[in-house]
Each structure stands twice: as C-alpha cells, then as structure tokens.
C-alpha atoms as a PDB file:
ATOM      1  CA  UNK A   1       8.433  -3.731  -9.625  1.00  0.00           C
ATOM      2  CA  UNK A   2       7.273  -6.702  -7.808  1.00  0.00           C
ATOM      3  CA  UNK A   3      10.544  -7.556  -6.360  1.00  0.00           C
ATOM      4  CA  UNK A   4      10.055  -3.921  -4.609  1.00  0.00           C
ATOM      5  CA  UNK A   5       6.458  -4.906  -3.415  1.00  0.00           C
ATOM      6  CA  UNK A   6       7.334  -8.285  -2.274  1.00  0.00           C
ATOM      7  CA  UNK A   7      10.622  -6.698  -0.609  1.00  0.00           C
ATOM      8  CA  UNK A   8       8.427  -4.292   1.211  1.00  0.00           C
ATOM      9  CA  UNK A   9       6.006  -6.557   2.283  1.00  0.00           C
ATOM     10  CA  UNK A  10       8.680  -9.395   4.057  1.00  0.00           C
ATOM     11  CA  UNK A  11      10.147  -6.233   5.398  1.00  0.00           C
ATOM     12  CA  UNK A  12       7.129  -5.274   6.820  1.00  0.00           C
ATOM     13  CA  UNK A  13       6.470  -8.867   8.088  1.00  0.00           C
ATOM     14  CA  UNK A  14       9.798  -8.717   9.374  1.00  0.00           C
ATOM     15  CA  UNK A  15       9.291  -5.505  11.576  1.00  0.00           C
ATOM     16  CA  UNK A  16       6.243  -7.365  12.987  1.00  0.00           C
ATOM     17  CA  UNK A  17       7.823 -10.607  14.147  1.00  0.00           C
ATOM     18  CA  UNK A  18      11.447  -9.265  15.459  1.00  0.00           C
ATOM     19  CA  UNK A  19      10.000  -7.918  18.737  1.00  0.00           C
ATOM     20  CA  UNK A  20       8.573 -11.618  19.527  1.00  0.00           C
ATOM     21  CA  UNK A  21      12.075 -13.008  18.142  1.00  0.00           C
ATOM     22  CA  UNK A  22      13.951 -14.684  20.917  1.00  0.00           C
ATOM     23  CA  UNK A  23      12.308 -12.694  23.844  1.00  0.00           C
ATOM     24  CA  UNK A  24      14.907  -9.690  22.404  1.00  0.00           C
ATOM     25  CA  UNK A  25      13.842  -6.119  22.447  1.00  0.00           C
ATOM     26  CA  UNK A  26      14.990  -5.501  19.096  1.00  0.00           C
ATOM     27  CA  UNK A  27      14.570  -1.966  18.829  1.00  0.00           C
ATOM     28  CA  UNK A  28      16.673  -1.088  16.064  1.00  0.00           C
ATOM     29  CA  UNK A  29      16.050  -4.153  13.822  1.00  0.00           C
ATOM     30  CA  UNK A  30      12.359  -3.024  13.565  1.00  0.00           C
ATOM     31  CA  UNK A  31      13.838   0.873  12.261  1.00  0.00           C
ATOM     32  CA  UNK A  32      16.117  -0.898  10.311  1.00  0.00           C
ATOM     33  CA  UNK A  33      13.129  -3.280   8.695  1.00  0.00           C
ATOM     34  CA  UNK A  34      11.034   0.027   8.363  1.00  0.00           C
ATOM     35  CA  UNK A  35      13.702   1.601   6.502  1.00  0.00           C
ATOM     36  CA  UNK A  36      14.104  -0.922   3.986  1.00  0.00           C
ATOM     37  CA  UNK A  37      10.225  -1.462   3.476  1.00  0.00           C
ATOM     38  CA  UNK A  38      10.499   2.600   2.620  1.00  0.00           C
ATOM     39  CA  UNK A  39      12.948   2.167   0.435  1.00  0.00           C
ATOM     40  CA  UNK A  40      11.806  -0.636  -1.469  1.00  0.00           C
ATOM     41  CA  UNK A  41       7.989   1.005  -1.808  1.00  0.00           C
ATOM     42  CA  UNK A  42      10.157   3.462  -3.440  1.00  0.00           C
ATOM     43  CA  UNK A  43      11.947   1.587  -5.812  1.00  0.00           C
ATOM     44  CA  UNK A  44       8.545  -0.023  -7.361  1.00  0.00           C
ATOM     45  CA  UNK A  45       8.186   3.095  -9.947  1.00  0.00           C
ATOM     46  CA  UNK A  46      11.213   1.406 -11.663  1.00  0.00           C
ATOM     47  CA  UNK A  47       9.548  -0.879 -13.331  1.00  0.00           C
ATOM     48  CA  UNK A  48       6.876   0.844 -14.894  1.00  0.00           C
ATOM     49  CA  UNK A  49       8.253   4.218 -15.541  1.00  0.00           C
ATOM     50  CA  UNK A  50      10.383   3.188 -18.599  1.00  0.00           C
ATOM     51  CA  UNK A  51       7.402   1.697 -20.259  1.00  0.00           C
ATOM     52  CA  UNK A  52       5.973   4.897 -21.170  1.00  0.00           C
ATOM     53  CA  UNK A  53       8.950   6.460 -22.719  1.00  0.00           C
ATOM     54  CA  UNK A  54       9.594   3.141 -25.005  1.00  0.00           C
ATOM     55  CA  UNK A  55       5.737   3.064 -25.768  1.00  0.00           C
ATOM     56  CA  UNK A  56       5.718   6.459 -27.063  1.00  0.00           C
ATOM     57  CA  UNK A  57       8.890   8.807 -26.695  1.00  0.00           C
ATOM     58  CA  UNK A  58       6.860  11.812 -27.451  1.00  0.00           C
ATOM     59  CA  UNK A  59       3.769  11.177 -26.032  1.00  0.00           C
ATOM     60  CA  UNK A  60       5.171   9.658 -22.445  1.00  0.00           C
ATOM     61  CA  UNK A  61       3.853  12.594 -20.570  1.00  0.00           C
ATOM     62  CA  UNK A  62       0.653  12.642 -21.327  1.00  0.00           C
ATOM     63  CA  UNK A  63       0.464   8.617 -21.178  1.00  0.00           C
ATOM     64  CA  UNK A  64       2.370   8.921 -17.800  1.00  0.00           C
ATOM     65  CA  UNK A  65      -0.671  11.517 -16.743  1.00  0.00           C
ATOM     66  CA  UNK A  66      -3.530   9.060 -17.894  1.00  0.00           C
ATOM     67  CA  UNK A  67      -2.120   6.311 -15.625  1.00  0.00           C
ATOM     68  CA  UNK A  68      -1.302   8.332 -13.019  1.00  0.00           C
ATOM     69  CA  UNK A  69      -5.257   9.423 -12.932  1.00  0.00           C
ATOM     70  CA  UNK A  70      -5.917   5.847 -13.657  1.00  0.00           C
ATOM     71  CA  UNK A  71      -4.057   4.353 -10.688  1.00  0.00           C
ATOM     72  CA  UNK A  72      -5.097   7.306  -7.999  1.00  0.00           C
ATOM     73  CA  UNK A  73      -8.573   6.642  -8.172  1.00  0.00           C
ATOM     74  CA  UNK A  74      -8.082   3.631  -6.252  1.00  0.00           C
ATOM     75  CA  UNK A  75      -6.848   6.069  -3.418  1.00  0.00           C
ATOM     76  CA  UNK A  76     -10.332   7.911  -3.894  1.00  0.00           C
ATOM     77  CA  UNK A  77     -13.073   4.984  -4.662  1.00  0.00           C
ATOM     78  CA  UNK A  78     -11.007   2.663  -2.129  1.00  0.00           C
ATOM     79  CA  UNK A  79     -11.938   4.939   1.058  1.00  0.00           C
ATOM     80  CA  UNK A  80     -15.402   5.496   0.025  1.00  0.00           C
ATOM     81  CA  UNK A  81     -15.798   2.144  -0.787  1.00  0.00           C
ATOM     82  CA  UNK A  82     -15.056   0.615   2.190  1.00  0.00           C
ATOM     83  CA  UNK A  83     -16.841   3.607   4.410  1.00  0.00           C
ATOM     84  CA  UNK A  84     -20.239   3.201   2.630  1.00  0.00           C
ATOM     85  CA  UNK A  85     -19.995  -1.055   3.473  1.00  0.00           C
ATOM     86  CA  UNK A  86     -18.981   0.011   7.052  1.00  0.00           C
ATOM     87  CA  UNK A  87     -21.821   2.077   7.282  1.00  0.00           C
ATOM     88  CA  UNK A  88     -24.151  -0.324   5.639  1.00  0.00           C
ATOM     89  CA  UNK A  89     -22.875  -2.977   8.199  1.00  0.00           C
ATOM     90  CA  UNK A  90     -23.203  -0.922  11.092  1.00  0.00           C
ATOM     91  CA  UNK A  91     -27.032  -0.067  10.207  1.00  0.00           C
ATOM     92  CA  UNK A  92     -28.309  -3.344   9.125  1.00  0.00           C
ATOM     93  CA  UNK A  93     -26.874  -4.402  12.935  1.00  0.00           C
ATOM     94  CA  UNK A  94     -27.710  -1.863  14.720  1.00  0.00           C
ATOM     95  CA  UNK A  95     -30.992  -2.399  16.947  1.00  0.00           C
ATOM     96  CA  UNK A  96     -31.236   1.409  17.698  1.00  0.00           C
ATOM     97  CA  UNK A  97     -28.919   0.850  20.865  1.00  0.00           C
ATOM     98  CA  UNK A  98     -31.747  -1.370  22.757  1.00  0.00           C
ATOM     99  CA  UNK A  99     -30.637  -4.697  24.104  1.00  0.00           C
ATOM    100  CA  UNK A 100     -32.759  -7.559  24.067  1.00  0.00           C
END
C-alpha cells in the first residue's frame, strides 16, 4: 500500500520535471510517467483489502462497507472544508471592492 502511494507520487514528480529535463520535449516519457502513477494508485487497495477477510471471513463485507463509508467522507467533508475557509478568507479581505 504505501509502496503504491509513494510509486505514484515520484511518478507524478517525474511527469513534472521530464519536460525541463535536458531542454528535451519529452512527450512520451510524461504519458509513460502518467501511466505508471495510474497504475500504481491502483495497486494501493492491495494492501488493505486482505485485512478484512483475515479479520473476519464472514463478516468482511459488511466491515469492507464501514470503511469504505469511513474513508469517503474525506471526499465529502474535504471539499466543503476547504470551500467554507476559502470563503471565510475571501470575506474577512474583501473591502467591498473599494480601493484605498
């Protein structure tokens, strides 16, 4: 599991930084660095999956549902998060649009 995250994340760090590698245009070492970050956000589930089953073989669906739930709320609470302290930001600067 965190072989596949910190695979994805060189990858992606790698996609970045090969068009500003040796002046070269590199067009098909950023697909193939894209590819690989894909694949490897992928393979992350491998590590965690098999838990469930050897927690508890006849519960594992259920369990798997639970953290499922558990792990998609950051997906829900992250955006809102974030858009309520943008907001906040924005209004606690704003000066109505006048300039001093």
């Amino acid at each position: 599991s965190m072989v596949g995250f910190f695979l994805q994340s060189f990858c992606l760090w790698a996609a970045f930084s090969i068009p500003n590698f040796h002046g070269t245009n590199g067009q098909w070492q950023v697909a193939l660095c894209l590819v690989l970050s894909a694949v490897a956000a992928g393979s992350h589930s491998i590590g965690y999956r098999p838990i469930y089953v050897e927690a508890s073989p006849d519960h594992a669906g259920a369990i798997s549902g639970v953290g499922n739930t558990i792990a998609s709320l950051a997906s829900v609470l992250g955006p809102i998060t974030i858009g309520s302290s943008v907001q906040q930001q924005q209004h606690d600067g704003d000066d109505g649009g006048k300039q001093s």
